[in-house]
N, C-alpha and C. Protein backbone atom coordinates (compact mmCIF):
# COMPACT_ATOMS: atom_id res chain seq x y z
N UNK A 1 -17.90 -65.77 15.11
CA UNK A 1 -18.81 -66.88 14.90
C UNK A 1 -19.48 -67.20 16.22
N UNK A 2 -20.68 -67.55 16.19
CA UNK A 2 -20.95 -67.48 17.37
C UNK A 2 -21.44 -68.72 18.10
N UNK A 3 -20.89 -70.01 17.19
CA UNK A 3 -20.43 -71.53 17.34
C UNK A 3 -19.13 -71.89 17.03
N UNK A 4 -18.47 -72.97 17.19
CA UNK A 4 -17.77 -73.56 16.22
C UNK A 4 -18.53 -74.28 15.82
N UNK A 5 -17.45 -74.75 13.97
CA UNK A 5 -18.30 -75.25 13.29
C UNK A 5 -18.45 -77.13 14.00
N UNK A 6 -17.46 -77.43 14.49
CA UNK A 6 -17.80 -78.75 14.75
C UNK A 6 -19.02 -78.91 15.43
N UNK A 7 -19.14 -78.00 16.50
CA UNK A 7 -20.37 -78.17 17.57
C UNK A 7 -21.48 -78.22 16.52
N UNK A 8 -21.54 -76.96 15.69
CA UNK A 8 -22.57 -76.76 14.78
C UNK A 8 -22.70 -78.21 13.52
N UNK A 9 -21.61 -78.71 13.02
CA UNK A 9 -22.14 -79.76 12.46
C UNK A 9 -22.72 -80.85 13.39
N UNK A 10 -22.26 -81.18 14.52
CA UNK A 10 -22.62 -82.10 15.23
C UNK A 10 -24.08 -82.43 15.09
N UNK A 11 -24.66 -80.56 15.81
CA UNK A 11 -25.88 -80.59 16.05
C UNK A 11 -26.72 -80.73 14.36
N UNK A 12 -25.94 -80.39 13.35
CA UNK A 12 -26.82 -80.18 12.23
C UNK A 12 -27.12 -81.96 11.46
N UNK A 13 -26.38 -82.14 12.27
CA UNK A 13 -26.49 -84.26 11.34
C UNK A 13 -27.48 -84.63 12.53
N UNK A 14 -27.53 -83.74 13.49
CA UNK A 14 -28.71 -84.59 14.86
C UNK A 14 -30.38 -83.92 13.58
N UNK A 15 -30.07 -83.09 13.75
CA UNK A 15 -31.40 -82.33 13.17
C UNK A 15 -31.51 -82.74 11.73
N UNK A 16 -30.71 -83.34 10.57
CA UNK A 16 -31.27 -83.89 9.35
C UNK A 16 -31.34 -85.16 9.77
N UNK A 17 -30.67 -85.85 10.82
CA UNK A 17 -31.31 -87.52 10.71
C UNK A 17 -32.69 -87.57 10.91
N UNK A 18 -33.20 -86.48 12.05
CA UNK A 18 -34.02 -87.00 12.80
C UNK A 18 -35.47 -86.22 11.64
N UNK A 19 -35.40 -85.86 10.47
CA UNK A 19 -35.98 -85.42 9.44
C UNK A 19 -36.87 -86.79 8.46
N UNK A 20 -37.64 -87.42 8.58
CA UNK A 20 -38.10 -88.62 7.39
C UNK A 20 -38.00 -88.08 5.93
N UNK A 21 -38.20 -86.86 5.44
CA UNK A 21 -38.10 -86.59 4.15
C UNK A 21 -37.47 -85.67 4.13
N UNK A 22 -36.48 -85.58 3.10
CA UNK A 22 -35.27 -83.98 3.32
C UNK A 22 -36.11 -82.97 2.01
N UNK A 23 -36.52 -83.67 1.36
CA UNK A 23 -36.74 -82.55 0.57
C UNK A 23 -37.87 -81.59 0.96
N UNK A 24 -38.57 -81.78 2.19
CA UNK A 24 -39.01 -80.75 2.94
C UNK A 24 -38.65 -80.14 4.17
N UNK A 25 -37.37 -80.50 3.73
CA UNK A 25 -36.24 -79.40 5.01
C UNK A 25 -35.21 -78.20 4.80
N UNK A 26 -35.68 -76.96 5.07
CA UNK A 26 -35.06 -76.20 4.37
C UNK A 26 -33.74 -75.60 5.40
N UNK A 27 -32.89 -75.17 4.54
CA UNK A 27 -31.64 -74.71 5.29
C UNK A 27 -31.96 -73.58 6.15
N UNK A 28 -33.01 -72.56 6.17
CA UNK A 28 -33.70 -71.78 7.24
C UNK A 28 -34.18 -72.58 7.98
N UNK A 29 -34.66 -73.92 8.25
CA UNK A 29 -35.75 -74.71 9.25
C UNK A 29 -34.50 -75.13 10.11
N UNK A 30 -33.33 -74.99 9.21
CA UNK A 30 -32.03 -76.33 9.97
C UNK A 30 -31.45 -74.89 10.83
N UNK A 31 -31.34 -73.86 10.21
CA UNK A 31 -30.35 -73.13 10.64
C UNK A 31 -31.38 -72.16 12.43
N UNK A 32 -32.84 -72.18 11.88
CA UNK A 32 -33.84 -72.10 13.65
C UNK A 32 -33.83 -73.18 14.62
N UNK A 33 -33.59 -74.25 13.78
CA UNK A 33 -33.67 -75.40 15.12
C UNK A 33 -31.92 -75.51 15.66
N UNK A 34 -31.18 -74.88 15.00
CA UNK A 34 -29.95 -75.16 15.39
C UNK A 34 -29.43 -73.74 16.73
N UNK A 35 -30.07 -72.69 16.16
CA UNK A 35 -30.53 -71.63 17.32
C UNK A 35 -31.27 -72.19 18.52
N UNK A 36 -32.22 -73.00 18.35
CA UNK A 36 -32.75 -73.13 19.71
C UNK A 36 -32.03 -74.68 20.57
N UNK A 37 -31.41 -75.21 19.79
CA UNK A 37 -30.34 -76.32 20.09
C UNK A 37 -29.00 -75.78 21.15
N UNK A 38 -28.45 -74.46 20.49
CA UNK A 38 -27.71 -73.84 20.67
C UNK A 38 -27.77 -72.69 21.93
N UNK A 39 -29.07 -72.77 21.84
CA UNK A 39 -29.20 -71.73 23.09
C UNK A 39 -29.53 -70.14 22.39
N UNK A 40 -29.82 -69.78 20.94
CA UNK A 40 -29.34 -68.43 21.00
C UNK A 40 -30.38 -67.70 20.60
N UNK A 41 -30.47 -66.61 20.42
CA UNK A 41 -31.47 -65.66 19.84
C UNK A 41 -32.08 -65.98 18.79
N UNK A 42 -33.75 -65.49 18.66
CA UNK A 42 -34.01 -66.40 16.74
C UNK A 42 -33.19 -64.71 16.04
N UNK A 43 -32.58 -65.76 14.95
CA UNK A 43 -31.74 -64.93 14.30
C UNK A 43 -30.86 -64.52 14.01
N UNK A 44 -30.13 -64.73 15.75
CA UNK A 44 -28.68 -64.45 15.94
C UNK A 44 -27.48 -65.38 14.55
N UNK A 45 -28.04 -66.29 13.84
CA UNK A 45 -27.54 -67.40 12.97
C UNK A 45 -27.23 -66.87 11.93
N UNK A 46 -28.48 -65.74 11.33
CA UNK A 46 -28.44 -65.00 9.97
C UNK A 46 -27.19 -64.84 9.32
N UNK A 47 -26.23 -64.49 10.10
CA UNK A 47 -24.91 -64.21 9.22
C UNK A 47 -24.19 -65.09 8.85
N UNK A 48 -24.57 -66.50 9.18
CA UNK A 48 -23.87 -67.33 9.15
C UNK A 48 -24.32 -68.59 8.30
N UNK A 49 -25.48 -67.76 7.05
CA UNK A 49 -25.84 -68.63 6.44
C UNK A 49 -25.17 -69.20 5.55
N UNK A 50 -23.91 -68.47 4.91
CA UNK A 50 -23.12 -69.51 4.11
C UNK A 50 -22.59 -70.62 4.38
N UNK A 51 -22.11 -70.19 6.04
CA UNK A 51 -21.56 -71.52 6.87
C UNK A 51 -22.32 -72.76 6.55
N UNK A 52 -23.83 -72.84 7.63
CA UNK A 52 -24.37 -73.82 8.11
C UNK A 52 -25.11 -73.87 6.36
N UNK A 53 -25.11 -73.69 5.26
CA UNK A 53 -25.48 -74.32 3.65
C UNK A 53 -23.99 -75.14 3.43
N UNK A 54 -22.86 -74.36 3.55
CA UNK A 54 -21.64 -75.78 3.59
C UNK A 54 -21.73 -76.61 4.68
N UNK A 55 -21.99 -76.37 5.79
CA UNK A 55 -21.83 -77.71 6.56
C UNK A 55 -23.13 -78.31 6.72
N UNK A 56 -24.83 -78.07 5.96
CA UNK A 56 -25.11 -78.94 5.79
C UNK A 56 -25.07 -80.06 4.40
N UNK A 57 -24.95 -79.22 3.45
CA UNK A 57 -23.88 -80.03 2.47
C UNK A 57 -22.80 -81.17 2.50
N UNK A 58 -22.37 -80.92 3.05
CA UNK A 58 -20.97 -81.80 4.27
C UNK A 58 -21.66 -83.10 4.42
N UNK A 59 -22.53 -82.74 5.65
CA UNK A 59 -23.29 -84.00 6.20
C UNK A 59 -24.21 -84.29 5.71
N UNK A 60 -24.78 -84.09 4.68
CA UNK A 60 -25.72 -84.78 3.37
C UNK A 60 -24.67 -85.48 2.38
N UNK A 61 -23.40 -85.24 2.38
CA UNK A 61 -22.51 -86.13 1.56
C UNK A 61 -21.96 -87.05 2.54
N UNK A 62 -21.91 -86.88 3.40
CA UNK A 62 -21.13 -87.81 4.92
C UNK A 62 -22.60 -89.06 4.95
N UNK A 63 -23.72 -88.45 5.02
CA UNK A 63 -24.53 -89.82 5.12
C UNK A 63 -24.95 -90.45 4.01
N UNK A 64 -24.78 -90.03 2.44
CA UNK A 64 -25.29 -90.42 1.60
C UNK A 64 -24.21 -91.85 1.67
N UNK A 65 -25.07 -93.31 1.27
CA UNK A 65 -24.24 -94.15 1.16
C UNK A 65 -23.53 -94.58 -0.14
N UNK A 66 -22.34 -94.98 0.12
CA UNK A 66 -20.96 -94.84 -1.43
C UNK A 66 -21.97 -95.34 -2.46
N UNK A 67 -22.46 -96.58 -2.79
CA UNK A 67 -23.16 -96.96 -3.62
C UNK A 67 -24.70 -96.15 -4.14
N UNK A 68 -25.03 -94.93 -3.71
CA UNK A 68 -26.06 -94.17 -3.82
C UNK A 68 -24.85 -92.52 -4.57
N UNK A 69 -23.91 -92.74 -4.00
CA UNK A 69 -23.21 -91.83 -4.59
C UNK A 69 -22.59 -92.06 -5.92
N UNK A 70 -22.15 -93.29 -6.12
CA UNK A 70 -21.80 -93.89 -7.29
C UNK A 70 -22.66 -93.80 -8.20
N UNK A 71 -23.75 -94.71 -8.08
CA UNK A 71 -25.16 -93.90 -8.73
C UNK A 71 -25.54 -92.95 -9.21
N UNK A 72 -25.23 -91.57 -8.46
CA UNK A 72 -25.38 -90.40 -9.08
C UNK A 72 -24.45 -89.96 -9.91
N UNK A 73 -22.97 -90.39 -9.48
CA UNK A 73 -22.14 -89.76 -10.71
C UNK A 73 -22.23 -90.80 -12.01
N UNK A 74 -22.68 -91.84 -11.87
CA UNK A 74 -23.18 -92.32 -13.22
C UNK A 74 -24.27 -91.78 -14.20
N UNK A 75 -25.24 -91.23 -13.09
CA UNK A 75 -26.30 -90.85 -13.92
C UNK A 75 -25.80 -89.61 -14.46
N UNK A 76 -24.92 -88.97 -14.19
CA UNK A 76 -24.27 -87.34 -14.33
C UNK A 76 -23.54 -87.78 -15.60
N UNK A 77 -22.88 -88.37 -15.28
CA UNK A 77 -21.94 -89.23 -16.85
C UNK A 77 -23.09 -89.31 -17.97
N UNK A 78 -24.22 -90.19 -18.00
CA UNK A 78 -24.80 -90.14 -18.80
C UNK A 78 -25.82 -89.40 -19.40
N UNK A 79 -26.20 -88.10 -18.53
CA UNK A 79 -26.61 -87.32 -18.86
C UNK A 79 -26.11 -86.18 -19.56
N UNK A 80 -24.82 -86.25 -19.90
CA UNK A 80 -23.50 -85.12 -20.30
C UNK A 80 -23.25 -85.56 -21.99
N UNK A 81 -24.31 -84.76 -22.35
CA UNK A 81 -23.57 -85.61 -23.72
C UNK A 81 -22.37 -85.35 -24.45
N UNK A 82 -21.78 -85.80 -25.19
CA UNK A 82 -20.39 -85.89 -25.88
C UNK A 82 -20.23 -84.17 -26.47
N UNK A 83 -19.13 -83.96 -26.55
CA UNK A 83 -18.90 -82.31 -26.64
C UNK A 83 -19.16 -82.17 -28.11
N UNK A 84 -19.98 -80.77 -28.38
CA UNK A 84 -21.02 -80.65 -29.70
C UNK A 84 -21.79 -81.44 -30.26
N UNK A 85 -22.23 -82.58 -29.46
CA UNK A 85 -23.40 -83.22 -29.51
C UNK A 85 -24.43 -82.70 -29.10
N UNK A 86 -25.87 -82.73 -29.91
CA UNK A 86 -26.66 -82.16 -28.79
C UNK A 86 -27.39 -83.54 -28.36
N UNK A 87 -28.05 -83.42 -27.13
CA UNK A 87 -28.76 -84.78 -26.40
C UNK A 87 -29.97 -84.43 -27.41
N UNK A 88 -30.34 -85.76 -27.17
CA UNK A 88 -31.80 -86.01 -28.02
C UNK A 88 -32.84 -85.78 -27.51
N UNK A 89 -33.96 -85.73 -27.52
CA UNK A 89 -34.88 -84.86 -26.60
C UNK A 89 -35.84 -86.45 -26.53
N UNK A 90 -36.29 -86.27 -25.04
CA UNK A 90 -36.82 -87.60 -24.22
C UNK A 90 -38.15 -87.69 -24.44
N UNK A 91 -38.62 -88.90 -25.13
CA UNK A 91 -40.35 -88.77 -25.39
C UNK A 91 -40.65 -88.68 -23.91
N UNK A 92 -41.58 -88.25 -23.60
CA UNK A 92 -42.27 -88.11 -22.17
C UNK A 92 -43.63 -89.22 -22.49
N UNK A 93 -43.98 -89.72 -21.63
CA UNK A 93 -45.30 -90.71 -21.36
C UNK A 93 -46.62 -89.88 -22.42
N UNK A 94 -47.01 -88.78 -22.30
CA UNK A 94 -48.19 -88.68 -23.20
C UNK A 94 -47.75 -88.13 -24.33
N UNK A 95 -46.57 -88.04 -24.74
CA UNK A 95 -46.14 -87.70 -26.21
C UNK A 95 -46.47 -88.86 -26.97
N UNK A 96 -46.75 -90.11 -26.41
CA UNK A 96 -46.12 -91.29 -27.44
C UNK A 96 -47.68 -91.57 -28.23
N UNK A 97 -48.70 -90.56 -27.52
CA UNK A 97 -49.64 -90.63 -28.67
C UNK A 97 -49.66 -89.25 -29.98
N UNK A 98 -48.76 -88.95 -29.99
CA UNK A 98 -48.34 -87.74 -30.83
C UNK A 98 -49.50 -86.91 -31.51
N UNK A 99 -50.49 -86.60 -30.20
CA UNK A 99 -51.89 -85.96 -30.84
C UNK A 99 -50.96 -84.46 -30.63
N UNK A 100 -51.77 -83.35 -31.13
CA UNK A 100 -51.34 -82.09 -31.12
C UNK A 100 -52.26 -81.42 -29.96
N UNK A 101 -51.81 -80.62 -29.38
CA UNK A 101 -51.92 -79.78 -28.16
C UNK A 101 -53.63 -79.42 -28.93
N UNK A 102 -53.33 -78.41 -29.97
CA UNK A 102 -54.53 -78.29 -29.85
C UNK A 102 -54.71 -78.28 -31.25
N UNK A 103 -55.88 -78.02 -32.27
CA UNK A 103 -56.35 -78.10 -33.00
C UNK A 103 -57.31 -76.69 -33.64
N UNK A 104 -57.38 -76.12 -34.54
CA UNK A 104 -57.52 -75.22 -35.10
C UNK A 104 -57.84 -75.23 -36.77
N UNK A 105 -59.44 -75.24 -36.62
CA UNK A 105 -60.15 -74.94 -38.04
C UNK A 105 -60.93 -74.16 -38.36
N UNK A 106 -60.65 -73.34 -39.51
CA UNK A 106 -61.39 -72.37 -40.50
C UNK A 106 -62.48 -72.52 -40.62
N UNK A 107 -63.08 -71.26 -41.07
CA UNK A 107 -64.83 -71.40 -40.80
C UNK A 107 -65.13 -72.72 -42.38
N UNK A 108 -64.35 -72.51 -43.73
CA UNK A 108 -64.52 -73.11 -44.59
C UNK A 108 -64.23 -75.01 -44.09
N UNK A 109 -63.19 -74.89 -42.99
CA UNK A 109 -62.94 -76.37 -42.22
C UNK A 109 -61.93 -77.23 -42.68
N UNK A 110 -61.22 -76.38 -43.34
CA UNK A 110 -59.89 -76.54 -43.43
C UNK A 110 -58.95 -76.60 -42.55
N UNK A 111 -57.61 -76.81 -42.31
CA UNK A 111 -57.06 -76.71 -41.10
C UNK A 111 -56.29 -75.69 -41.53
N UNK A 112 -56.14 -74.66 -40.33
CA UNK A 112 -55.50 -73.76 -39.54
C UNK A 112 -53.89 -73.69 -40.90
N UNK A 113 -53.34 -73.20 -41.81
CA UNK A 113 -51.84 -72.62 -42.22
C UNK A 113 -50.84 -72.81 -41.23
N UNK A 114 -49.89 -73.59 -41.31
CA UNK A 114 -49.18 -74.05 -40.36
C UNK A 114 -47.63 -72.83 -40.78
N UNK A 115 -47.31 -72.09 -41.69
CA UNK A 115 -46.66 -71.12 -42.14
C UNK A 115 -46.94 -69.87 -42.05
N UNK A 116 -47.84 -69.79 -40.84
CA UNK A 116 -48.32 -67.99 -40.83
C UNK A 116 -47.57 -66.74 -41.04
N UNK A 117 -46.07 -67.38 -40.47
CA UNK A 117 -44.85 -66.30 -40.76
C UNK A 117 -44.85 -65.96 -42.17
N UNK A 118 -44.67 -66.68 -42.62
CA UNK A 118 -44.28 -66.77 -44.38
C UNK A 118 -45.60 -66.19 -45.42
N UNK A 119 -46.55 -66.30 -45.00
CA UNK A 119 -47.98 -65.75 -45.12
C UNK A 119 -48.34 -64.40 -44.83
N UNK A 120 -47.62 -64.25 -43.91
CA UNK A 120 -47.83 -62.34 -42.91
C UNK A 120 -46.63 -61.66 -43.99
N UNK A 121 -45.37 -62.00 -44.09
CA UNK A 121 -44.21 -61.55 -44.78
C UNK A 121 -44.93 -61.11 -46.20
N UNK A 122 -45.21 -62.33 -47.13
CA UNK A 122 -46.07 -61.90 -48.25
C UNK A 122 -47.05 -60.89 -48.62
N UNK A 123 -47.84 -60.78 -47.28
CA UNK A 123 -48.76 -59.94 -47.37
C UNK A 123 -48.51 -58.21 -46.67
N UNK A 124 -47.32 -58.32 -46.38
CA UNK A 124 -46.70 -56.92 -46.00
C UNK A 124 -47.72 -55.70 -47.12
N UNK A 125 -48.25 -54.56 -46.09
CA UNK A 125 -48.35 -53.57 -46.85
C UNK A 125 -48.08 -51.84 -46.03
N UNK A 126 -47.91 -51.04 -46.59
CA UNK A 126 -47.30 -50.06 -45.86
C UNK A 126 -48.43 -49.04 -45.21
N UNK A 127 -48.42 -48.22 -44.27
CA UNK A 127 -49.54 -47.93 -43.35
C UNK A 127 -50.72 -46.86 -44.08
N UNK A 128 -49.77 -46.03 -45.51
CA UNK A 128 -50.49 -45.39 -46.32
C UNK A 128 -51.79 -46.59 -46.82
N UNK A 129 -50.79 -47.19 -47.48
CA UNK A 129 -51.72 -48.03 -48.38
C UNK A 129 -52.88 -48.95 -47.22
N UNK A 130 -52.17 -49.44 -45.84
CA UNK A 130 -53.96 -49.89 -45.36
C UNK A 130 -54.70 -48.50 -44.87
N UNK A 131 -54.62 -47.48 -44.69
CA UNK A 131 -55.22 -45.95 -44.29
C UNK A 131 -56.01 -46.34 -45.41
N UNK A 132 -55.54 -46.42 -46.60
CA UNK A 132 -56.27 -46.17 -48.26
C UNK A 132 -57.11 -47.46 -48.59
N UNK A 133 -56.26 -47.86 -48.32
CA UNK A 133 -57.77 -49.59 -48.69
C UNK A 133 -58.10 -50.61 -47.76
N UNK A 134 -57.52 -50.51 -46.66
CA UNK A 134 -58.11 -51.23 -45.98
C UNK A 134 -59.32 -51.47 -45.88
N UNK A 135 -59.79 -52.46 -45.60
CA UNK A 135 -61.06 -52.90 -44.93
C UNK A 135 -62.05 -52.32 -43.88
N UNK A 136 -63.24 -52.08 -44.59
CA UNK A 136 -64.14 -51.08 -43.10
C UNK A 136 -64.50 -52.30 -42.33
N UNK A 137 -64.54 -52.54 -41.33
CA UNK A 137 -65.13 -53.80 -39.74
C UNK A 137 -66.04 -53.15 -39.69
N UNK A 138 -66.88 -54.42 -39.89
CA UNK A 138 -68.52 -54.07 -39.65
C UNK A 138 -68.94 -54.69 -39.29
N UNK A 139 -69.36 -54.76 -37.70
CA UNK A 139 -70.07 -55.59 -37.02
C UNK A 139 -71.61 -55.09 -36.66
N UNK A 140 -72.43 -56.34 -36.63
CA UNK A 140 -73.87 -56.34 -36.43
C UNK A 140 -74.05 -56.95 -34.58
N UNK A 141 -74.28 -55.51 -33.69
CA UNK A 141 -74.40 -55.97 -32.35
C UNK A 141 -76.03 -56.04 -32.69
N UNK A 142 -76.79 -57.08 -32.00
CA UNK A 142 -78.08 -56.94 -31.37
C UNK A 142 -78.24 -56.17 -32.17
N UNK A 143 -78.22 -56.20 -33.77
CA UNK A 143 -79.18 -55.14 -34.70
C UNK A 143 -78.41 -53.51 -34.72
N UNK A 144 -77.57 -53.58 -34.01
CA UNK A 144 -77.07 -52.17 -34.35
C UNK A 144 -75.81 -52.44 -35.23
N UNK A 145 -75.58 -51.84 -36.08
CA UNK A 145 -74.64 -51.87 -36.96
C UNK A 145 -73.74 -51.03 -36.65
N UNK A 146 -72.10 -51.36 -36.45
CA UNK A 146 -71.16 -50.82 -36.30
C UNK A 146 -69.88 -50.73 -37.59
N UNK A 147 -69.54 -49.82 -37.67
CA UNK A 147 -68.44 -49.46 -38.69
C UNK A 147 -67.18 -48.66 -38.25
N UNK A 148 -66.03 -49.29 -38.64
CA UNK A 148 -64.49 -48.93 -38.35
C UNK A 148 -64.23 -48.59 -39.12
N UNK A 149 -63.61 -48.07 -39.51
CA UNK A 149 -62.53 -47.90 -40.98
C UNK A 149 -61.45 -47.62 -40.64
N UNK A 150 -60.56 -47.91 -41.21
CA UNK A 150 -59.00 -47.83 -40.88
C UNK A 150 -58.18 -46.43 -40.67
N UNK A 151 -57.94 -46.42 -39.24
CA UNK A 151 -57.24 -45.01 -38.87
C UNK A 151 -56.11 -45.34 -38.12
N UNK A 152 -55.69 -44.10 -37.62
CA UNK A 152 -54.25 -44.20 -36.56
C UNK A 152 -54.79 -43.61 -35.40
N UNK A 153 -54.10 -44.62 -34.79
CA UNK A 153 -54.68 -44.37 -32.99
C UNK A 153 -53.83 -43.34 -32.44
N UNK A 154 -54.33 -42.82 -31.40
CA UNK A 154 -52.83 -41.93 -30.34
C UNK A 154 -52.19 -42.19 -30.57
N UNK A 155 -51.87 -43.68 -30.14
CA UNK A 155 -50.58 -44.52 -29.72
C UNK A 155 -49.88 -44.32 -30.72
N UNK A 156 -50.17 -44.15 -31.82
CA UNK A 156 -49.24 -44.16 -34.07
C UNK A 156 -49.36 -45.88 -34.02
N UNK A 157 -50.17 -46.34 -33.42
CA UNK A 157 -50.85 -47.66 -33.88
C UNK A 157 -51.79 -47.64 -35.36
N UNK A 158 -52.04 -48.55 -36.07
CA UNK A 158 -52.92 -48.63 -37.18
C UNK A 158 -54.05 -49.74 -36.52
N UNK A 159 -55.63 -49.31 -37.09
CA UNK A 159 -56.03 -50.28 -37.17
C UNK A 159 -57.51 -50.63 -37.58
């Protein structure tokens, strides 16, 4: 090791106090400034990243105050729901106007079959029979008239 860990926590509670927001402090930012704290090579630390992630862990529980910790294991309690319960799912702020994402109508202006599965299943047919009756696609580009008729691709795609 090429600290002890006390020295190394010492220096690692100097370097998260002196941080205003932790959640833009990463355990690589803690573990370079603790190299140049330390005196050592950038890098020389690398192996020792499991260490300095437990001991800054350590001293993120050492400064959190009891009543902020209490707090959290309450909120942990109540977020756990009862065994084979499932939790109920949380309206979020723009759900509570329960419009739909999006909206979808037929050229006739009907709305959109909300059972398409059950619709596709019914209408199953086997690749002979669309080869044999399928539908010719006939599109009108800019006056030129185009025609498909139902074949098999390379791929043993239909279409």
């Amino acid at each position: 090791m090429a600290a002890d860990r006390a020295t190394m926590k010492g220096h690692i509670a100097k370097i998260i106090e002196g941080v205003p927001n932790l959640e833009e402090l990463s355990a690589k930012q803690v573990r370079e400034q603790l190299e140049q704290k330390l005196g050592l090579e950038q890098g020389s630390l690398k192996s020792e990243k499991a260490t300095i992630s437990e001991i800054i862990d350590e001293v993120l529980d050492e400064q959190k105050p009891e009543s902020e910790a209490e707090e959290e294991e309450e909120e942990e309690e109540e977020k756990k729901p009862a065994k084979g319960k499932k939790r109920p799912a949380e309206a979020s702020p723009e759900d509570t106007g329960k419009q739909p994402k999006s909206t979808c109508r037929t050229k006739s202006g009907d709305e959109a079959p909300k059972n398409v599965k059950k619709i596709q299943e019914s209408m199953k047919m086997t690749s002979a029979k669309f080869l044999r009756d399928g539908p010719t696609l006939k599109i009108d580009l800019c006056g030129n008239e185009l025609e498909g008729p139902p074949r098999t691709f390379s791929s043993g795609n239909k279409g």
